[in-house]
C-alpha atoms as a PDB file:
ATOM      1  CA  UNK A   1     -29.596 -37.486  -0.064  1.00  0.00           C
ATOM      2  CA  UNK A   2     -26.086 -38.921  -0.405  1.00  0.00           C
ATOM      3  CA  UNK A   3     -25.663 -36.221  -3.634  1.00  0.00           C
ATOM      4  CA  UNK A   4     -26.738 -33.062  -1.794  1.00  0.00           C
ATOM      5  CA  UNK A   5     -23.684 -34.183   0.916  1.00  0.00           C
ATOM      6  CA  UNK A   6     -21.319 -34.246  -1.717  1.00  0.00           C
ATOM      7  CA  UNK A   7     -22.860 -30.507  -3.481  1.00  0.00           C
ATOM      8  CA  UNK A   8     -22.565 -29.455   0.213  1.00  0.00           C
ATOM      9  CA  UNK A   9     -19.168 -30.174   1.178  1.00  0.00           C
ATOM     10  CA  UNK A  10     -18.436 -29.123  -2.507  1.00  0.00           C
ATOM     11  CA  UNK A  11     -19.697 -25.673  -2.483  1.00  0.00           C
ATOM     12  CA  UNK A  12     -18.514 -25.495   1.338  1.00  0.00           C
ATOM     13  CA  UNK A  13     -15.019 -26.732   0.153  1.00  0.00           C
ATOM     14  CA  UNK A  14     -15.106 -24.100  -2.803  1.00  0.00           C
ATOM     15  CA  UNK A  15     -15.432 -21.352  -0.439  1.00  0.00           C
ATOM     16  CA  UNK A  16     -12.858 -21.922   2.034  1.00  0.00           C
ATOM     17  CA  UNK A  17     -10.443 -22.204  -0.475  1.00  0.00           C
ATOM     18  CA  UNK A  18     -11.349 -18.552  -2.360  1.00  0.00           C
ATOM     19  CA  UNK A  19     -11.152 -17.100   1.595  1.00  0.00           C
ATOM     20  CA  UNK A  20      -7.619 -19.195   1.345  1.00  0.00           C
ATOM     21  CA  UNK A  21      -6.109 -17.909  -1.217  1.00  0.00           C
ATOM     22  CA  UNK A  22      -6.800 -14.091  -1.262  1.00  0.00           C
ATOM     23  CA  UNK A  23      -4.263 -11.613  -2.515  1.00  0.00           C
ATOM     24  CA  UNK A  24      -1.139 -11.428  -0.718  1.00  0.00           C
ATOM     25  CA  UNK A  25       1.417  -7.702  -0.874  1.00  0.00           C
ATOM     26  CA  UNK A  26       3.718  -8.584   1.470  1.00  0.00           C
ATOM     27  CA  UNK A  27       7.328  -8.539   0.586  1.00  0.00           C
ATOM     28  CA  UNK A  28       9.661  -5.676  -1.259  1.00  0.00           C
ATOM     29  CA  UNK A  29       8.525  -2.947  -4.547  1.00  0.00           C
ATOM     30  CA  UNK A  30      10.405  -1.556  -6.347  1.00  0.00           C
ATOM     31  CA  UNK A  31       9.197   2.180  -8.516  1.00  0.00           C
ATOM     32  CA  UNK A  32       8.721   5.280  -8.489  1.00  0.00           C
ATOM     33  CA  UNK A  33       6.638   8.127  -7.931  1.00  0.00           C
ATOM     34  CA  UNK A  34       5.653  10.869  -9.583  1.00  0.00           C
ATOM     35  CA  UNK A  35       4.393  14.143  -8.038  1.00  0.00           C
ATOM     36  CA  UNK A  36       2.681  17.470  -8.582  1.00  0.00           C
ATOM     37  CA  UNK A  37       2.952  20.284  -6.355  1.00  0.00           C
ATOM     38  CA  UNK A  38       0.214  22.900  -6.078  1.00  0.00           C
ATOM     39  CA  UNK A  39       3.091  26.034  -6.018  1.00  0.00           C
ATOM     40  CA  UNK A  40       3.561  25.487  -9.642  1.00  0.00           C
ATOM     41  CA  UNK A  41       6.746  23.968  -9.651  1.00  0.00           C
ATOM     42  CA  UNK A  42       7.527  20.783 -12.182  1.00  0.00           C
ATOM     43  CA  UNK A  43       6.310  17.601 -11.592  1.00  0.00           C
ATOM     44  CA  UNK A  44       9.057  15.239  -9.814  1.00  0.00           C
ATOM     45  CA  UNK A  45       9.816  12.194 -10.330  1.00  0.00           C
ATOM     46  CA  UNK A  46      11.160   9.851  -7.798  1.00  0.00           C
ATOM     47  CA  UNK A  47      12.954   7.223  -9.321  1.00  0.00           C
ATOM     48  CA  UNK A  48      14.389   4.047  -6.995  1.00  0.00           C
ATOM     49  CA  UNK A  49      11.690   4.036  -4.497  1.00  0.00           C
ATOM     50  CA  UNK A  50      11.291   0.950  -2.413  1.00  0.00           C
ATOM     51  CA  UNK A  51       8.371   0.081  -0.812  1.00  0.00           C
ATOM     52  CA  UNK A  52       8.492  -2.507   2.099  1.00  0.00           C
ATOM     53  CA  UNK A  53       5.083  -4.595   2.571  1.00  0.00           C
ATOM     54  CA  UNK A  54       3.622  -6.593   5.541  1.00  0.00           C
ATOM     55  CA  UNK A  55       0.336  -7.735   5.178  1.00  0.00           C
ATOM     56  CA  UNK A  56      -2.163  -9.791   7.768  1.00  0.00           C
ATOM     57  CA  UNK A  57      -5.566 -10.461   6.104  1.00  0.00           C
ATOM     58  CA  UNK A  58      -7.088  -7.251   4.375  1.00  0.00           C
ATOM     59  CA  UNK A  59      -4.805  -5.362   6.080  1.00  0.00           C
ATOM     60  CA  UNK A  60      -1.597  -4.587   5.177  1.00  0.00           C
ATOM     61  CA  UNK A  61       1.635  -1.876   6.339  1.00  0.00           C
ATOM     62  CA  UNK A  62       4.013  -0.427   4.466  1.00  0.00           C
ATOM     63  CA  UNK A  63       7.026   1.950   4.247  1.00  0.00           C
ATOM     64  CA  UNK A  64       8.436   4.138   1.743  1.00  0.00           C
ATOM     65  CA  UNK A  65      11.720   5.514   1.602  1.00  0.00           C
ATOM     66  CA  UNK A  66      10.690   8.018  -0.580  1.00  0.00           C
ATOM     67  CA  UNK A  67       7.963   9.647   2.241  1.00  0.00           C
ATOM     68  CA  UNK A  68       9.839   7.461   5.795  1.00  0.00           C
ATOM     69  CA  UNK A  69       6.716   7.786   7.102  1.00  0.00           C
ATOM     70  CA  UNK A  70       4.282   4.269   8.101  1.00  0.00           C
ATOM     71  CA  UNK A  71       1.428   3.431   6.163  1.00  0.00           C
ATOM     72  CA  UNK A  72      -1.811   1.335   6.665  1.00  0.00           C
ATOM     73  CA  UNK A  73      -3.999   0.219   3.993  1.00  0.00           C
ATOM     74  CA  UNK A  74      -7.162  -1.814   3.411  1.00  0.00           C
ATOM     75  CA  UNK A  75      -7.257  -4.414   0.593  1.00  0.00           C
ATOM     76  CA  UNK A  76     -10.758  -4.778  -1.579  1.00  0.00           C
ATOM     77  CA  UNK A  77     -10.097  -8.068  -3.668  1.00  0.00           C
ATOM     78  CA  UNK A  78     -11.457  -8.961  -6.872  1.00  0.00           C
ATOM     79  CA  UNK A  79     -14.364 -11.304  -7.079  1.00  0.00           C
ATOM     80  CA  UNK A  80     -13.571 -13.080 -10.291  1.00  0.00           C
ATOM     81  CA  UNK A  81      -9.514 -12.992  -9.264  1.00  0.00           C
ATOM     82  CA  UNK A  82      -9.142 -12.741  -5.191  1.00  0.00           C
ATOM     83  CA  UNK A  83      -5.470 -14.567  -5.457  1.00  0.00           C
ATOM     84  CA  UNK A  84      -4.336 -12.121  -7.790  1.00  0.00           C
ATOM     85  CA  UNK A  85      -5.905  -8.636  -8.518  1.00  0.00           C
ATOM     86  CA  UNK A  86      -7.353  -6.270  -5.892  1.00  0.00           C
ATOM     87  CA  UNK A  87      -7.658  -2.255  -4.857  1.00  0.00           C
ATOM     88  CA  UNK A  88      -6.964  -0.567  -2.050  1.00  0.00           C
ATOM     89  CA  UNK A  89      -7.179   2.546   0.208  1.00  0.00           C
ATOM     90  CA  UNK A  90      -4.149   3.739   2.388  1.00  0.00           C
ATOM     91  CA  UNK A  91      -3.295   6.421   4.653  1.00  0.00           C
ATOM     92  CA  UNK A  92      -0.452   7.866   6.531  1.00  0.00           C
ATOM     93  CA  UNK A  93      -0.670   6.685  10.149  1.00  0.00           C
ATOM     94  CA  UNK A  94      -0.446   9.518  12.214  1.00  0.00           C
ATOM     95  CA  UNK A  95      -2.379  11.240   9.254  1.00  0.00           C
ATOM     96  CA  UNK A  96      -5.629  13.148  11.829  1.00  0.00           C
ATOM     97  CA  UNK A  97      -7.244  16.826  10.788  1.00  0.00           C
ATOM     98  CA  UNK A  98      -4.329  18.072  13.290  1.00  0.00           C
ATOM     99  CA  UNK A  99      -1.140  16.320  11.819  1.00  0.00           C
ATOM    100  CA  UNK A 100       1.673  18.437   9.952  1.00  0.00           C
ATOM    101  CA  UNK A 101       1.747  16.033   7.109  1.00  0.00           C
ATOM    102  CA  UNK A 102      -1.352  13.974   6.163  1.00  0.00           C
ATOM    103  CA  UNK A 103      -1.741  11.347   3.025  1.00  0.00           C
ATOM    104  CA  UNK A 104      -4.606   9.448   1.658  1.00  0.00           C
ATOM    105  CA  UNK A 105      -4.156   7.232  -0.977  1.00  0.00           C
ATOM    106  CA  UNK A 106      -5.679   5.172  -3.630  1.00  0.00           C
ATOM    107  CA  UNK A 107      -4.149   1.874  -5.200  1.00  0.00           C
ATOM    108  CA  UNK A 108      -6.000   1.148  -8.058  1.00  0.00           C
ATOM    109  CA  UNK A 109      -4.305  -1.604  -9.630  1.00  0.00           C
ATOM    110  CA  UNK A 110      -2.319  -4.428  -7.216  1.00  0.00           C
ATOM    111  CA  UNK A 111      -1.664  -7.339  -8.635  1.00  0.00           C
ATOM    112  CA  UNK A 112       0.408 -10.559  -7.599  1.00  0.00           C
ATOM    113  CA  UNK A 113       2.140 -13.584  -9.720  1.00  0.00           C
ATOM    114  CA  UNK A 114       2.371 -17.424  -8.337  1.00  0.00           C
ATOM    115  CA  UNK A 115       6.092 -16.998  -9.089  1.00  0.00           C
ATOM    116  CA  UNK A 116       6.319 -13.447  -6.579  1.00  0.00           C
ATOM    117  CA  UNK A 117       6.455 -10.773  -9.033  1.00  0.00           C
ATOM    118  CA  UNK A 118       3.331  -8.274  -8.882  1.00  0.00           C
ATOM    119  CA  UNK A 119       2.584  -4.715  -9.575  1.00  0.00           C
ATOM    120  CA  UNK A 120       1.008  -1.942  -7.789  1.00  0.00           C
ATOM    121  CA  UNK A 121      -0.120   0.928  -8.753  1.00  0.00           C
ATOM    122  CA  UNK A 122      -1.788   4.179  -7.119  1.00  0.00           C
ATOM    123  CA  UNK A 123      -2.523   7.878  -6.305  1.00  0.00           C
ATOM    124  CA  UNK A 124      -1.778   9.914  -3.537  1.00  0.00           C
ATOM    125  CA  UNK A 125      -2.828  13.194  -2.007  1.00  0.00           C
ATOM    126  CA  UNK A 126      -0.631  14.790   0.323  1.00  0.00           C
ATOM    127  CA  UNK A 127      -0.849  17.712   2.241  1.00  0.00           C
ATOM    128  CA  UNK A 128       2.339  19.222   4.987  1.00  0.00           C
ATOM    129  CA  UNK A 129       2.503  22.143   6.709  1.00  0.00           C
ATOM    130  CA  UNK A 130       5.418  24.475   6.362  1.00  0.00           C
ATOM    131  CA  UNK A 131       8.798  24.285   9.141  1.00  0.00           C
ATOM    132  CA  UNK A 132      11.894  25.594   9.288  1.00  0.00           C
ATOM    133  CA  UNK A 133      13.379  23.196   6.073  1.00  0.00           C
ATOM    134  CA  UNK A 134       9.810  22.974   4.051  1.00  0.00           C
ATOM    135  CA  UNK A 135       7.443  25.608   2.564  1.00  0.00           C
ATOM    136  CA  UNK A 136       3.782  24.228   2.556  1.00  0.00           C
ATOM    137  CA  UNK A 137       3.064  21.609   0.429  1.00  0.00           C
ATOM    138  CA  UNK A 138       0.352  20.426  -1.137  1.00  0.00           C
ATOM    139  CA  UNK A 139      -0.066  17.882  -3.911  1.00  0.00           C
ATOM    140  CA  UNK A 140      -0.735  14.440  -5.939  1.00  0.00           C
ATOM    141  CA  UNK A 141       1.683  11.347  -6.567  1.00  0.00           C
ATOM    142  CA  UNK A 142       1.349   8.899  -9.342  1.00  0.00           C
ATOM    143  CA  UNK A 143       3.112   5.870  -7.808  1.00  0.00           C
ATOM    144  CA  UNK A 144       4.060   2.974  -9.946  1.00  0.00           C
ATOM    145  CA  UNK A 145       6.049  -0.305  -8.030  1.00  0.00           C
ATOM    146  CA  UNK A 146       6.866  -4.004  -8.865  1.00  0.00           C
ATOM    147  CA  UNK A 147       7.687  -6.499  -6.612  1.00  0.00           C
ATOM    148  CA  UNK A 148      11.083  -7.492  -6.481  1.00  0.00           C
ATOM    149  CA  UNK A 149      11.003 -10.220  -3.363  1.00  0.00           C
ATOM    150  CA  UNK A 150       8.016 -11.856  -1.325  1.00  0.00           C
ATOM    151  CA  UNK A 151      10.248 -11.939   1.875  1.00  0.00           C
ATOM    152  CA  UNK A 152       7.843 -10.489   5.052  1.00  0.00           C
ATOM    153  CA  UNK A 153       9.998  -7.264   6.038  1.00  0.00           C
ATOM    154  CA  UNK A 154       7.637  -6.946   9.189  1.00  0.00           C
ATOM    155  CA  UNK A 155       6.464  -3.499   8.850  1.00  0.00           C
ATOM    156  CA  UNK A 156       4.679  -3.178  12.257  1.00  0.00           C
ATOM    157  CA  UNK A 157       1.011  -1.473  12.572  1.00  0.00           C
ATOM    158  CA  UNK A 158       0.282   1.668  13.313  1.00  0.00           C
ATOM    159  CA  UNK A 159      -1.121   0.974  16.491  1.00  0.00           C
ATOM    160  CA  UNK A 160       2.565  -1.185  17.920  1.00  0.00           C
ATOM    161  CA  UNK A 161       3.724   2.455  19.017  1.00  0.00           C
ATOM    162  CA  UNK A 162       6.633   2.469  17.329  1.00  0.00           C
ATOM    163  CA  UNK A 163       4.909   3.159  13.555  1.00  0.00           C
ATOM    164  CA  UNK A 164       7.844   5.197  12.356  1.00  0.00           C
ATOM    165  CA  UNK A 165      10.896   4.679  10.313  1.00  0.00           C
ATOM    166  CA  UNK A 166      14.030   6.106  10.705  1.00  0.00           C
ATOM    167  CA  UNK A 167      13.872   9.679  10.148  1.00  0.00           C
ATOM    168  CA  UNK A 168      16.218  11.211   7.397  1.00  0.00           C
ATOM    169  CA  UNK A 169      13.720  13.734   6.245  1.00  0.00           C
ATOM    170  CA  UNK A 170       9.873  14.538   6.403  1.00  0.00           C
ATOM    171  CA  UNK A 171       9.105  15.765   3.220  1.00  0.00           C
ATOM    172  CA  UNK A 172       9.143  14.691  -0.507  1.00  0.00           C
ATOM    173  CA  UNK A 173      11.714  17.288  -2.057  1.00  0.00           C
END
């Protein structure tokens, strides 16, 4: 009897600890992304891109300067490696069928070091309607970041009202 206590509280110990010790984004990337546009112009390249990430749980928010725009994403961690290697879906937050600019994304690769550093790595579709300073745009970024700091930079949710950075410009060119 006294064994089967001990396997318990083992395998129950075991547990908490993977829930624990899951994956953690938050903190400041560094990259760049890459980007095709469906009008036939060049690929371009982004270069010194900084992502800032908050996360809480599986969910996590984050802003580009790159696109100053709020984003919310869903973490999927590894089974073998939940402390360290996951995936992810993302999307824009205001991104509906109605919006002028809409993003989903994929990250296919995030992973995070004991010492802070990390990498994360995704694609992007994009789609904005044209205005007065943008034609329409349509079109697919390659986004590559590491993390540079592990400092929360309290990106707030989507849903705090406020899920906007400050505006320089809308669009990717």
């Amino acid at each position: 009897m006294r064994s089967k206590v001990v396997v318990t509280l083992f395998v129950l110990f075991t547990l908490t600890s993977i829930a624990a010790w899951g994956i953690d984004l938050t903190g400041t990337w560094e990259g760049k992304q890459v980007c095709q546009y469906f009008d036939g112009r060049k690929s371009i390249q982004t270069d010194n891109d900084v992502l800032r990430v908050s996360q809480n749980g599986q969910d996590f928010y984050f802003s580009s300067v790159l696109v100053d725009e709020i984003f919310h994403g869903r973490i999927i961690e590894s089974a073998q490696h939940p402390d360290k290697s996951a995936q992810a879906v993302f999307v824009e937050c205001e991104t509906t069928e109605s919006s002028a600019y809409q993003e989903l994304g994929r990250a296919t690769k995030l992973q995070t070091k004991a010492k802070g550093g990390g990498l994360f790595k995704a694609t992007s579709n994009f789609f904005q309607l044209p205005d007065s300073e943008v034609r329409l745009l349509l079109g697919t970024c390659i986004w590559t970041y590491k993390r540079v700091d592990t400092i929360d930079p309290n990106i707030e949710s989507c849903a705090a009202g406020n899920a906007k950075v400050p505006k320089t410009k809308k669009s990717r060119r």
